[in-house]
N, C-alpha and C. Protein backbone atom coordinates (compact mmCIF):
# COMPACT_ATOMS: atom_id res chain seq x y z
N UNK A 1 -18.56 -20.99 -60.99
CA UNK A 1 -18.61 -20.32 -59.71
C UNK A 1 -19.33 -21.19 -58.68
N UNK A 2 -20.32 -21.58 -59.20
CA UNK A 2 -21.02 -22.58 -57.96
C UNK A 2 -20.28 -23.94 -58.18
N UNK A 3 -19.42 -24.52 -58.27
CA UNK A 3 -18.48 -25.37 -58.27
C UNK A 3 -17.66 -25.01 -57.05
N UNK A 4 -17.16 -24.00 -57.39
CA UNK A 4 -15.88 -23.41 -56.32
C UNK A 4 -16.75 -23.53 -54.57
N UNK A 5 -17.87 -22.36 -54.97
CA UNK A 5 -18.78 -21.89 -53.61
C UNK A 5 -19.11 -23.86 -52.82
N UNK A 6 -19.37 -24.85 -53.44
CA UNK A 6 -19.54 -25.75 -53.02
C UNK A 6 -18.33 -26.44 -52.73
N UNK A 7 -17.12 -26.40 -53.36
CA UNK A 7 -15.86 -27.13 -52.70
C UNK A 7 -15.18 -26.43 -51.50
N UNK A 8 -15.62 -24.70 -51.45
CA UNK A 8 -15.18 -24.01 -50.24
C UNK A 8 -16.05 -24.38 -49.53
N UNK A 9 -17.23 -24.90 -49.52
CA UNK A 9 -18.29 -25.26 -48.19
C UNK A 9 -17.68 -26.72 -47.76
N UNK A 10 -17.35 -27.51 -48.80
CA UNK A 10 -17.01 -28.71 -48.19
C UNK A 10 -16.11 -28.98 -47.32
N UNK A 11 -15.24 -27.70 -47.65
CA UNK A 11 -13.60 -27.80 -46.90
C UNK A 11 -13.35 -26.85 -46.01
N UNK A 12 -14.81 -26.22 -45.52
CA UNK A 12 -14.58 -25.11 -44.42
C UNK A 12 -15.65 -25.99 -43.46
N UNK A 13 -16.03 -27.32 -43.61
CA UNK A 13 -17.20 -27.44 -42.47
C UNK A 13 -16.11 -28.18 -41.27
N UNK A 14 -16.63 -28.00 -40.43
CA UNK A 14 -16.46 -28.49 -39.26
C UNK A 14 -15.87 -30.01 -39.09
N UNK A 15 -15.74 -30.92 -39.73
CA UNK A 15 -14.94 -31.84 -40.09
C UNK A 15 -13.49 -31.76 -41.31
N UNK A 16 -13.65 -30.44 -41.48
CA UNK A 16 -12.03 -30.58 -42.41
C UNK A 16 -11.15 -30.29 -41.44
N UNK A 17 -9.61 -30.57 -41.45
CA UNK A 17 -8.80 -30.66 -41.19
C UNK A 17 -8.09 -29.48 -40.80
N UNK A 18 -8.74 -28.61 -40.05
CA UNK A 18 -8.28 -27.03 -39.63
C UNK A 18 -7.59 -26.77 -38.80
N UNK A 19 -6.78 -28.54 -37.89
CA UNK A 19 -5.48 -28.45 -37.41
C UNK A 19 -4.62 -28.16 -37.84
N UNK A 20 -4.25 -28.68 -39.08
CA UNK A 20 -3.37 -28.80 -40.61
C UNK A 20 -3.40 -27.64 -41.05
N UNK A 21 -4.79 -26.86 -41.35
CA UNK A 21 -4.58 -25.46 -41.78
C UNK A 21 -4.28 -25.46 -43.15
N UNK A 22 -3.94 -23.96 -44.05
CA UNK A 22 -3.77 -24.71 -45.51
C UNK A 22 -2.58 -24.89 -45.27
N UNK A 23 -1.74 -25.55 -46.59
CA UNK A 23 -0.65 -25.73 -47.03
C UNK A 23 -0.24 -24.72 -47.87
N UNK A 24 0.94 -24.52 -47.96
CA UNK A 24 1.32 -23.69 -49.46
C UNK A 24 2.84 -24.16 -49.49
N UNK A 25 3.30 -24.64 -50.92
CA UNK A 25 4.69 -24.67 -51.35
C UNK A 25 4.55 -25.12 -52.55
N UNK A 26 6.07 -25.44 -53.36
CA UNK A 26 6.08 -26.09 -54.34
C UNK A 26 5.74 -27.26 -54.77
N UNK A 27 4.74 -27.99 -55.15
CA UNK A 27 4.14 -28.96 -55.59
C UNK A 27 4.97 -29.56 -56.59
N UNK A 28 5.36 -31.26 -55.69
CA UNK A 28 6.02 -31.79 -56.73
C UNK A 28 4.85 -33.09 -56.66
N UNK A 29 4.66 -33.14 -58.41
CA UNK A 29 3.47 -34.06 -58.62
C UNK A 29 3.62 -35.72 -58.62
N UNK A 30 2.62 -36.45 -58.49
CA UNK A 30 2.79 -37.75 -57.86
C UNK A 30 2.42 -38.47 -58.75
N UNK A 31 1.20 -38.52 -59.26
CA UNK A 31 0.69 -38.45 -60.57
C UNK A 31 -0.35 -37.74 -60.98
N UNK A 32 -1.41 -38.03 -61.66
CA UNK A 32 -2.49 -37.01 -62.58
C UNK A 32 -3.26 -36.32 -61.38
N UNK A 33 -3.50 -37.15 -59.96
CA UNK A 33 -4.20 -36.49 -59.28
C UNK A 33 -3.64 -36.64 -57.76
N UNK A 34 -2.53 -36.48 -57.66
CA UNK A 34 -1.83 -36.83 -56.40
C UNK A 34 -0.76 -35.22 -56.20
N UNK A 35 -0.49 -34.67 -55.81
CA UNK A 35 0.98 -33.91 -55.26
C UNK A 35 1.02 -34.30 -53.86
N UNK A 36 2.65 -33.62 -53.66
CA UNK A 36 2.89 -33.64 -52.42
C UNK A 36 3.90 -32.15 -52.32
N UNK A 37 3.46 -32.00 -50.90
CA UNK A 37 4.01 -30.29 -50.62
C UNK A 37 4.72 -30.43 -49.39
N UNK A 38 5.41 -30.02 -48.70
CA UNK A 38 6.15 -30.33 -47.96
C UNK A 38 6.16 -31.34 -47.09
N UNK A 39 6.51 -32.65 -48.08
CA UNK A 39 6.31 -34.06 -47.37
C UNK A 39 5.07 -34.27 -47.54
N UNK A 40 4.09 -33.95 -47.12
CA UNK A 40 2.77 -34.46 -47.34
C UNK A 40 1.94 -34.38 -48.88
N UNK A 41 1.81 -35.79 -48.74
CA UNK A 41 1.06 -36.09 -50.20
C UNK A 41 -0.37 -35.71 -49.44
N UNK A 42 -0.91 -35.00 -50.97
CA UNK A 42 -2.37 -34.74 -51.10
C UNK A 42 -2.96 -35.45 -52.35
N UNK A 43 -3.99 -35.92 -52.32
CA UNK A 43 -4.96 -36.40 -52.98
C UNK A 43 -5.85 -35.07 -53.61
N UNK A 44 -5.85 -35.09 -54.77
CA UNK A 44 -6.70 -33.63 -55.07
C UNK A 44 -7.95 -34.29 -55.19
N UNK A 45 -9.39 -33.63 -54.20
CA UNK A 45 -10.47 -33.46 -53.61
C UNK A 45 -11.45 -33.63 -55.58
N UNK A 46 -12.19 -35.02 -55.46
CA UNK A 46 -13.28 -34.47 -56.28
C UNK A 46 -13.14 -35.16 -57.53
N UNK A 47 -11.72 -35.32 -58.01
CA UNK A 47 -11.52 -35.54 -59.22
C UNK A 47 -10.12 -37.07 -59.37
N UNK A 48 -10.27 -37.41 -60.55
CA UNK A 48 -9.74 -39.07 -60.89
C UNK A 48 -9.05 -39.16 -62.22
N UNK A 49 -7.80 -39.37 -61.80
CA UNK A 49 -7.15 -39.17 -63.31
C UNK A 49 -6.39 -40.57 -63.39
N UNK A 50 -6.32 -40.99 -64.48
CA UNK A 50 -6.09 -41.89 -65.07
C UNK A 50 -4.16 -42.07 -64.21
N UNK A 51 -4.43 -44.03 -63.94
CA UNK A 51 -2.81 -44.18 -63.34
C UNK A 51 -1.59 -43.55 -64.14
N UNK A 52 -0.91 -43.59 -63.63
CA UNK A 52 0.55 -43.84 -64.71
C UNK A 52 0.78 -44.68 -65.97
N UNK A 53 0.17 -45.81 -65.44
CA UNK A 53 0.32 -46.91 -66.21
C UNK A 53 -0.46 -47.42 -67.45
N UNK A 54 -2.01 -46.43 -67.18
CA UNK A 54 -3.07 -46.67 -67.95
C UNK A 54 -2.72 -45.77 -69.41
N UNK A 55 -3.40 -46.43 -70.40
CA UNK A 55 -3.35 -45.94 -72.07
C UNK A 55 -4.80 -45.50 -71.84
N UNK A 56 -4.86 -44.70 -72.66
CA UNK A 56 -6.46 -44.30 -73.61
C UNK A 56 -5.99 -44.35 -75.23
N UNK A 57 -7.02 -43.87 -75.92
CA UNK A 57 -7.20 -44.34 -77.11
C UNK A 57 -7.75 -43.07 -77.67
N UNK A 58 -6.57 -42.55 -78.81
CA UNK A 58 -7.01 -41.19 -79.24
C UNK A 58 -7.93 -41.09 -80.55
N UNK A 59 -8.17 -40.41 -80.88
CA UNK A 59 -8.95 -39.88 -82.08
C UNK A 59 -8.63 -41.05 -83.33
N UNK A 60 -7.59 -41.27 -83.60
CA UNK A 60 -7.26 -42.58 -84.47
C UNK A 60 -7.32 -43.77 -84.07
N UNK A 61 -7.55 -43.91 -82.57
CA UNK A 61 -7.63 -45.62 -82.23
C UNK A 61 -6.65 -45.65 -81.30
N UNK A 62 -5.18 -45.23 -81.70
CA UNK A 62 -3.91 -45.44 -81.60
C UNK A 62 -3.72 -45.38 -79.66
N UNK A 63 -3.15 -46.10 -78.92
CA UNK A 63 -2.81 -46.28 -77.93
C UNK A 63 -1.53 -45.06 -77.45
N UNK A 64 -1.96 -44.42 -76.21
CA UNK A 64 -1.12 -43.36 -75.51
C UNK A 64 -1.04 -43.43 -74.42
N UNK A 65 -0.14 -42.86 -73.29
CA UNK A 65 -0.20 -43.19 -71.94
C UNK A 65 -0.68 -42.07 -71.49
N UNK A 66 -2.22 -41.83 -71.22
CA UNK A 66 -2.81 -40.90 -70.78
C UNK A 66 -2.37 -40.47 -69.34
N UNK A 67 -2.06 -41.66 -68.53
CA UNK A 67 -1.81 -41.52 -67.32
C UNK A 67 -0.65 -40.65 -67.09
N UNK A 68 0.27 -40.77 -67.78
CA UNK A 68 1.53 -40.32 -67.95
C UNK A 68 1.40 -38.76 -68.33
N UNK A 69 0.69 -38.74 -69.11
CA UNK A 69 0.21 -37.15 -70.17
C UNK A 69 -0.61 -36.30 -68.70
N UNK A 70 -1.37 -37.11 -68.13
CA UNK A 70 -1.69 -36.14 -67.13
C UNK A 70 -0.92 -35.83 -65.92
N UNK A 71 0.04 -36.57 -65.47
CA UNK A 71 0.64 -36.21 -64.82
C UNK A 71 1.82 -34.85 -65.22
N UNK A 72 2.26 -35.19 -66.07
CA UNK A 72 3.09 -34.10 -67.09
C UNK A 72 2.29 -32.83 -67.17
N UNK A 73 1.12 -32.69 -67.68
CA UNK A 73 0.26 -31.69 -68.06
C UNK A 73 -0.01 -31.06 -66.64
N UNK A 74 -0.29 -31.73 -65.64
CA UNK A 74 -0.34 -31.90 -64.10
C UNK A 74 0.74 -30.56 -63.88
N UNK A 75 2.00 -31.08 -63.96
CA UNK A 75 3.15 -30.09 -63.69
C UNK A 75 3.19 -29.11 -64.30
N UNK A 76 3.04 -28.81 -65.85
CA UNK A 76 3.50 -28.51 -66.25
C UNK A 76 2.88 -27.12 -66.08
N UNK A 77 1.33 -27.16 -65.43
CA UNK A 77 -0.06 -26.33 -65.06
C UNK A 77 0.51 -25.81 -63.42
N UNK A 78 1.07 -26.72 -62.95
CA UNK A 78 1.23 -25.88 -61.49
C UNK A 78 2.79 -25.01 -61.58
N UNK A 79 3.58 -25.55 -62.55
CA UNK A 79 4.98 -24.81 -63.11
C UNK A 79 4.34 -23.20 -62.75
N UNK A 80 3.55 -23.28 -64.11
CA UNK A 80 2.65 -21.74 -64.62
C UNK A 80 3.36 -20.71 -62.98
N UNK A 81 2.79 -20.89 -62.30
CA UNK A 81 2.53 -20.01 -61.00
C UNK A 81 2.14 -20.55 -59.38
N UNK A 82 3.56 -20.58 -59.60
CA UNK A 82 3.60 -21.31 -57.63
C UNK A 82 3.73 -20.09 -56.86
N UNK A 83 3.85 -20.44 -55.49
CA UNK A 83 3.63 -21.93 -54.88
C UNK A 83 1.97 -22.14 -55.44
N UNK A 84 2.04 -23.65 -54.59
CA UNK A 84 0.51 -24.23 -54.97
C UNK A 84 -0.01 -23.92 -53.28
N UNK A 85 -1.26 -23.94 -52.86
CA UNK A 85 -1.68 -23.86 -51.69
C UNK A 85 -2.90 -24.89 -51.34
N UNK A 86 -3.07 -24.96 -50.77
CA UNK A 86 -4.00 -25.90 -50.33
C UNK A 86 -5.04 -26.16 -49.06
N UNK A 87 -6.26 -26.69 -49.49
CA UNK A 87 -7.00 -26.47 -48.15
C UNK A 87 -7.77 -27.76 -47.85
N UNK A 88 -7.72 -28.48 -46.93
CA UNK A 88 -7.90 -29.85 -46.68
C UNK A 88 -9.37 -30.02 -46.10
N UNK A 89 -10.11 -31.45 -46.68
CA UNK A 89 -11.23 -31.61 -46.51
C UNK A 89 -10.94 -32.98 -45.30
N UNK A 90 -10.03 -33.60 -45.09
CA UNK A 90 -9.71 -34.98 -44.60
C UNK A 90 -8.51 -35.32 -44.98
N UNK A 91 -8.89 -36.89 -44.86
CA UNK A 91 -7.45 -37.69 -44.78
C UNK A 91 -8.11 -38.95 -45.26
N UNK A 92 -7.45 -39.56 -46.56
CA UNK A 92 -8.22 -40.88 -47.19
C UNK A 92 -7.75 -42.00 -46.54
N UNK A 93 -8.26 -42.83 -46.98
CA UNK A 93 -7.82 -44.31 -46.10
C UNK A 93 -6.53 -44.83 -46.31
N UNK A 94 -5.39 -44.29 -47.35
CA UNK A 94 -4.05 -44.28 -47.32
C UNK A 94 -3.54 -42.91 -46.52
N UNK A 95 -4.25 -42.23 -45.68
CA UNK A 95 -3.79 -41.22 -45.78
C UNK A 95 -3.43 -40.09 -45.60
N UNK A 96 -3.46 -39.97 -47.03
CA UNK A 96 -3.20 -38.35 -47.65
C UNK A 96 -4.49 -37.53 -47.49
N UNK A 97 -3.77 -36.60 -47.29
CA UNK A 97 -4.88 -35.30 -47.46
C UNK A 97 -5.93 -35.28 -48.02
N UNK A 98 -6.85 -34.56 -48.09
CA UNK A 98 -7.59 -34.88 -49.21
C UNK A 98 -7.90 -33.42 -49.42
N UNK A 99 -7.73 -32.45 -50.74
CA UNK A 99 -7.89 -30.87 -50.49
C UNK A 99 -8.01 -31.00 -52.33
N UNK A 100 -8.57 -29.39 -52.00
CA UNK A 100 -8.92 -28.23 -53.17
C UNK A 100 -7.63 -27.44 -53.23
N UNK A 101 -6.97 -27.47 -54.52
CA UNK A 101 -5.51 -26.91 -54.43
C UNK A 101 -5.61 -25.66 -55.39
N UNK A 102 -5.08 -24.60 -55.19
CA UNK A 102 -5.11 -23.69 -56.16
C UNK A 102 -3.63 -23.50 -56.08
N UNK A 103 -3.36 -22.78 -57.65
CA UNK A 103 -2.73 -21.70 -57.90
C UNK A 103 -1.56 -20.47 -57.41
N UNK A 104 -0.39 -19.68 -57.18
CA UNK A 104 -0.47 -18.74 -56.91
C UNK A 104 -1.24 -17.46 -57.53
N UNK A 105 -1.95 -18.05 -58.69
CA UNK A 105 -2.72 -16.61 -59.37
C UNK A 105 -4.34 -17.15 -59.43
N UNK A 106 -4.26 -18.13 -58.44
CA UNK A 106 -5.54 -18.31 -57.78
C UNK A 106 -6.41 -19.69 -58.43
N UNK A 107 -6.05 -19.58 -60.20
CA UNK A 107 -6.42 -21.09 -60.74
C UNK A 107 -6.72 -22.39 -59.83
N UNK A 108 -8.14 -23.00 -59.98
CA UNK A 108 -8.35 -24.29 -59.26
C UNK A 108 -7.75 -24.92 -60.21
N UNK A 109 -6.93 -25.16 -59.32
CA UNK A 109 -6.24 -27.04 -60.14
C UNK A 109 -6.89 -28.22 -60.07
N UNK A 110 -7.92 -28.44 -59.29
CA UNK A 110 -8.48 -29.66 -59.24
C UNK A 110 -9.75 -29.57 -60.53
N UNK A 111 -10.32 -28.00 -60.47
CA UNK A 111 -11.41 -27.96 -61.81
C UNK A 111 -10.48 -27.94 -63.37
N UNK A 112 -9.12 -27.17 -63.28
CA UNK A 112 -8.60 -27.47 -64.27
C UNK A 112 -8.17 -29.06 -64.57
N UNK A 113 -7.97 -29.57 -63.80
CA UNK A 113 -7.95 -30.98 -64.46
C UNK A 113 -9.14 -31.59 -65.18
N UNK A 114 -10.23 -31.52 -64.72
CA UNK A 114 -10.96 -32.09 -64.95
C UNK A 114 -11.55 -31.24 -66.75
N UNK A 115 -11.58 -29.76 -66.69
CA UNK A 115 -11.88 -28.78 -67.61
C UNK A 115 -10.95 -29.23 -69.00
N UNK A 116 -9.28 -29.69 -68.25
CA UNK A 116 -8.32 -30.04 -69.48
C UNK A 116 -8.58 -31.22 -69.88
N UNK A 117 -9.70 -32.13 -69.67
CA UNK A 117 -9.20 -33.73 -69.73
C UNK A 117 -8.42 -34.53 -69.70
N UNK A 118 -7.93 -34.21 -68.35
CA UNK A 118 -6.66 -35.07 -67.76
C UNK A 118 -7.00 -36.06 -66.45
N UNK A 119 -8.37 -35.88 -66.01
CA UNK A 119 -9.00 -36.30 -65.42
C UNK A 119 -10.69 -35.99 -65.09
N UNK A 120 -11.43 -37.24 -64.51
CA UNK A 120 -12.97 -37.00 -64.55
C UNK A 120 -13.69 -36.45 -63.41
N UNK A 121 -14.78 -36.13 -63.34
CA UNK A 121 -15.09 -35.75 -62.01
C UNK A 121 -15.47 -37.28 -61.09
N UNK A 122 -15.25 -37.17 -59.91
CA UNK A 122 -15.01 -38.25 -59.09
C UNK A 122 -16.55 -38.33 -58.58
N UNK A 123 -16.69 -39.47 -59.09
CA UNK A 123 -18.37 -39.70 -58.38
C UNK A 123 -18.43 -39.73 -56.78
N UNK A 124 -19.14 -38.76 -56.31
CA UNK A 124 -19.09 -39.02 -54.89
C UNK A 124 -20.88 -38.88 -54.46
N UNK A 125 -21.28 -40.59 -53.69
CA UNK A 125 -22.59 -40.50 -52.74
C UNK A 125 -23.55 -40.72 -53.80
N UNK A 126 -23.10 -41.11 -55.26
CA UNK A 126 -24.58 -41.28 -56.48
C UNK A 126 -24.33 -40.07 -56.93
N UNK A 127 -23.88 -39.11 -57.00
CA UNK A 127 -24.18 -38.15 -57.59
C UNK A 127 -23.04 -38.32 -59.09
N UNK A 128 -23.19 -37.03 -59.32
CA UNK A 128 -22.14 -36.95 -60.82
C UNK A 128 -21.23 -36.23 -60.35
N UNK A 129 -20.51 -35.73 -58.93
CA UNK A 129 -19.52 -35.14 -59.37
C UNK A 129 -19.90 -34.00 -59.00
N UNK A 130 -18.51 -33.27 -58.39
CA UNK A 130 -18.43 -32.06 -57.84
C UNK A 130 -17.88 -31.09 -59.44
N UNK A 131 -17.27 -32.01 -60.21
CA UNK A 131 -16.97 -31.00 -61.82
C UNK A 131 -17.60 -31.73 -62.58
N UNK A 132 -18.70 -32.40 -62.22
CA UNK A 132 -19.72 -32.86 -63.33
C UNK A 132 -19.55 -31.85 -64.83
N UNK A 133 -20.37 -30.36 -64.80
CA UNK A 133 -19.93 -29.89 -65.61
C UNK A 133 -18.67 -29.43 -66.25
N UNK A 134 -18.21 -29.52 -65.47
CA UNK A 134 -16.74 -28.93 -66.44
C UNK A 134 -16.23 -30.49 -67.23
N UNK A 135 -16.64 -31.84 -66.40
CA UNK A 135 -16.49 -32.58 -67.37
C UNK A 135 -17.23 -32.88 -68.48
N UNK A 136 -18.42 -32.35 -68.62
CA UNK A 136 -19.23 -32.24 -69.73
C UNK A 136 -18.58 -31.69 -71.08
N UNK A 137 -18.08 -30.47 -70.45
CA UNK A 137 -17.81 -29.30 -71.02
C UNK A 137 -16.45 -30.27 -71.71
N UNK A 138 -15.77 -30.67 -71.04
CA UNK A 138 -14.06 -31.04 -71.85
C UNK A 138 -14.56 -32.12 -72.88
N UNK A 139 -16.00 -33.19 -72.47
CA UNK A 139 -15.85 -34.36 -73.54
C UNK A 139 -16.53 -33.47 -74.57
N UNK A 140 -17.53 -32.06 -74.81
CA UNK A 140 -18.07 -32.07 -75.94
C UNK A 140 -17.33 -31.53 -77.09
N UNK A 141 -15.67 -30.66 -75.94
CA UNK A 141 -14.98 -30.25 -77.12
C UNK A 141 -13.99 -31.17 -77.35
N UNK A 142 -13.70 -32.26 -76.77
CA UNK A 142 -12.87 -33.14 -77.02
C UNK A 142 -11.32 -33.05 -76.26
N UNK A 143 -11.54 -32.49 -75.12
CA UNK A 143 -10.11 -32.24 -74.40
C UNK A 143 -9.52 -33.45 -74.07
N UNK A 144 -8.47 -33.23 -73.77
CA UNK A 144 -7.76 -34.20 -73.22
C UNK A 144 -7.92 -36.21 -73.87
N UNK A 145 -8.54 -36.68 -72.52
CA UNK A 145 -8.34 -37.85 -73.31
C UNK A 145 -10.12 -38.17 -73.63
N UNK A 146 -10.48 -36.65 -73.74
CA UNK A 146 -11.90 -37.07 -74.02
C UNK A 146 -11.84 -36.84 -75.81
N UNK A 147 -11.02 -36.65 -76.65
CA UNK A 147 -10.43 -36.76 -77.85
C UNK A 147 -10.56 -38.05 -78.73
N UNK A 148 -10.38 -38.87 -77.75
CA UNK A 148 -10.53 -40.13 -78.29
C UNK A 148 -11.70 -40.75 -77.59
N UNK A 149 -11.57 -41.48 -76.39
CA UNK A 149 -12.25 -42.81 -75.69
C UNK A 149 -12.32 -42.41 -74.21
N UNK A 150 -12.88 -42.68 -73.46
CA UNK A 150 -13.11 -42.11 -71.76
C UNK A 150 -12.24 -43.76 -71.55
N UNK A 151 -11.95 -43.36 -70.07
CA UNK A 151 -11.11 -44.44 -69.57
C UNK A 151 -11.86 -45.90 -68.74
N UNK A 152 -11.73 -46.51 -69.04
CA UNK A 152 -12.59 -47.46 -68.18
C UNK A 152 -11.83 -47.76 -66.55
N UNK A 153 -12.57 -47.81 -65.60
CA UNK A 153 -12.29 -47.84 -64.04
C UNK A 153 -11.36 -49.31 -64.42
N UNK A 154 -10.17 -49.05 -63.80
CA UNK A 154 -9.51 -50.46 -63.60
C UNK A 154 -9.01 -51.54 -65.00
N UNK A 155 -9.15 -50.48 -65.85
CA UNK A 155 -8.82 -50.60 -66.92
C UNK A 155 -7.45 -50.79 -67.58
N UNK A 156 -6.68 -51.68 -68.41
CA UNK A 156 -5.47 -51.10 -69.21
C UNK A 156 -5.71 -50.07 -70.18
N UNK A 157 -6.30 -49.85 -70.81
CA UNK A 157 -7.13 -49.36 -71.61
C UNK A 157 -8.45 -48.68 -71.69
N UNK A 158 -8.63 -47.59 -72.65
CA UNK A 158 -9.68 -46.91 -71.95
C UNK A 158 -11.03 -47.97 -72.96
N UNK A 159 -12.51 -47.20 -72.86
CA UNK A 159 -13.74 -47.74 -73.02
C UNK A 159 -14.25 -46.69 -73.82
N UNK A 160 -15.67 -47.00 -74.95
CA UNK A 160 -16.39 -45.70 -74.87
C UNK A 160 -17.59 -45.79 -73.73
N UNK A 161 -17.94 -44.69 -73.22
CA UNK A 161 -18.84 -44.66 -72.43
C UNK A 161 -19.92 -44.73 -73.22
């Protein structure tokens, strides 16, 4: 709950994007942490999921395309219950939007990523992260690609932390 209460403060202050207003439609995904909704790609706010291109390393060693798995898992989570909606904090230096996306049955998609281990919380300013905990929470039960190995930044391959 104080996750949420702090990403609605971030994206209701006076520098978010309240020309734009939210978004809402069908979310077709870009990759693990990208959609785009009517034409406009968004960057989901907070959180970092592994490229397309990048492997991690599961429970046996064995090489997988995590990047790939989250993007899939990505869809397959906003499938559940559209449209997706959206509420914008900015615009990144390519960009895109930058927003907190939910649900039509209200689910944060940006904390579920991070909760499924499909992606980490995005270090922002020194800190740990706006889903610091919820990424806690996914490596101690082993979600996602916290199962095996965490991903290393810029990596082919993931690292242990």
């Amino acid at each position: 709950m104080r996750t949420a209460t702090i990403a609605l403060a971030l994206l209701t202050t006076p520098g978010a994007c309240a020309a734009a207003g939210p978004l809402r439609g069908d979310a077709f995904v870009i990759d693990g942490d990208t959609i785009k909704i009517g034409g406009e790609r968004i960057q989901l706010y907070g959180v970092d999921a592994p490229e397309d291109w990048q492997f991690c390393r599961d429970e046996t060693g064995a090489d997988y395309q995590c990047g790939k798995k989250a993007a899939l898992a990505l869809e397959a989570f906003l499938s559940a219950s559209r449209p997706t909606r959206c509420r914008f904090a900015g615009r990144d230096r390519y960009g895109r939007y930058i927003g907190a996306c939910f649900r039509a049955d209200g689910k944060d998609v940006n904390q579920w990523l991070v909760e499924s281990g499909h992606a980490v919380s995005r270090e922002e300013n020194h800190d740990k992260g706006l889903y610091a905990a919820a990424q806690e929470m996914a490596r101690s039960v082993g979600a996602g690609m916290w199962r095996g190995q965490a991903r290393a930044e810029g990596s082919n391959h993931v690292a242990e932390e």
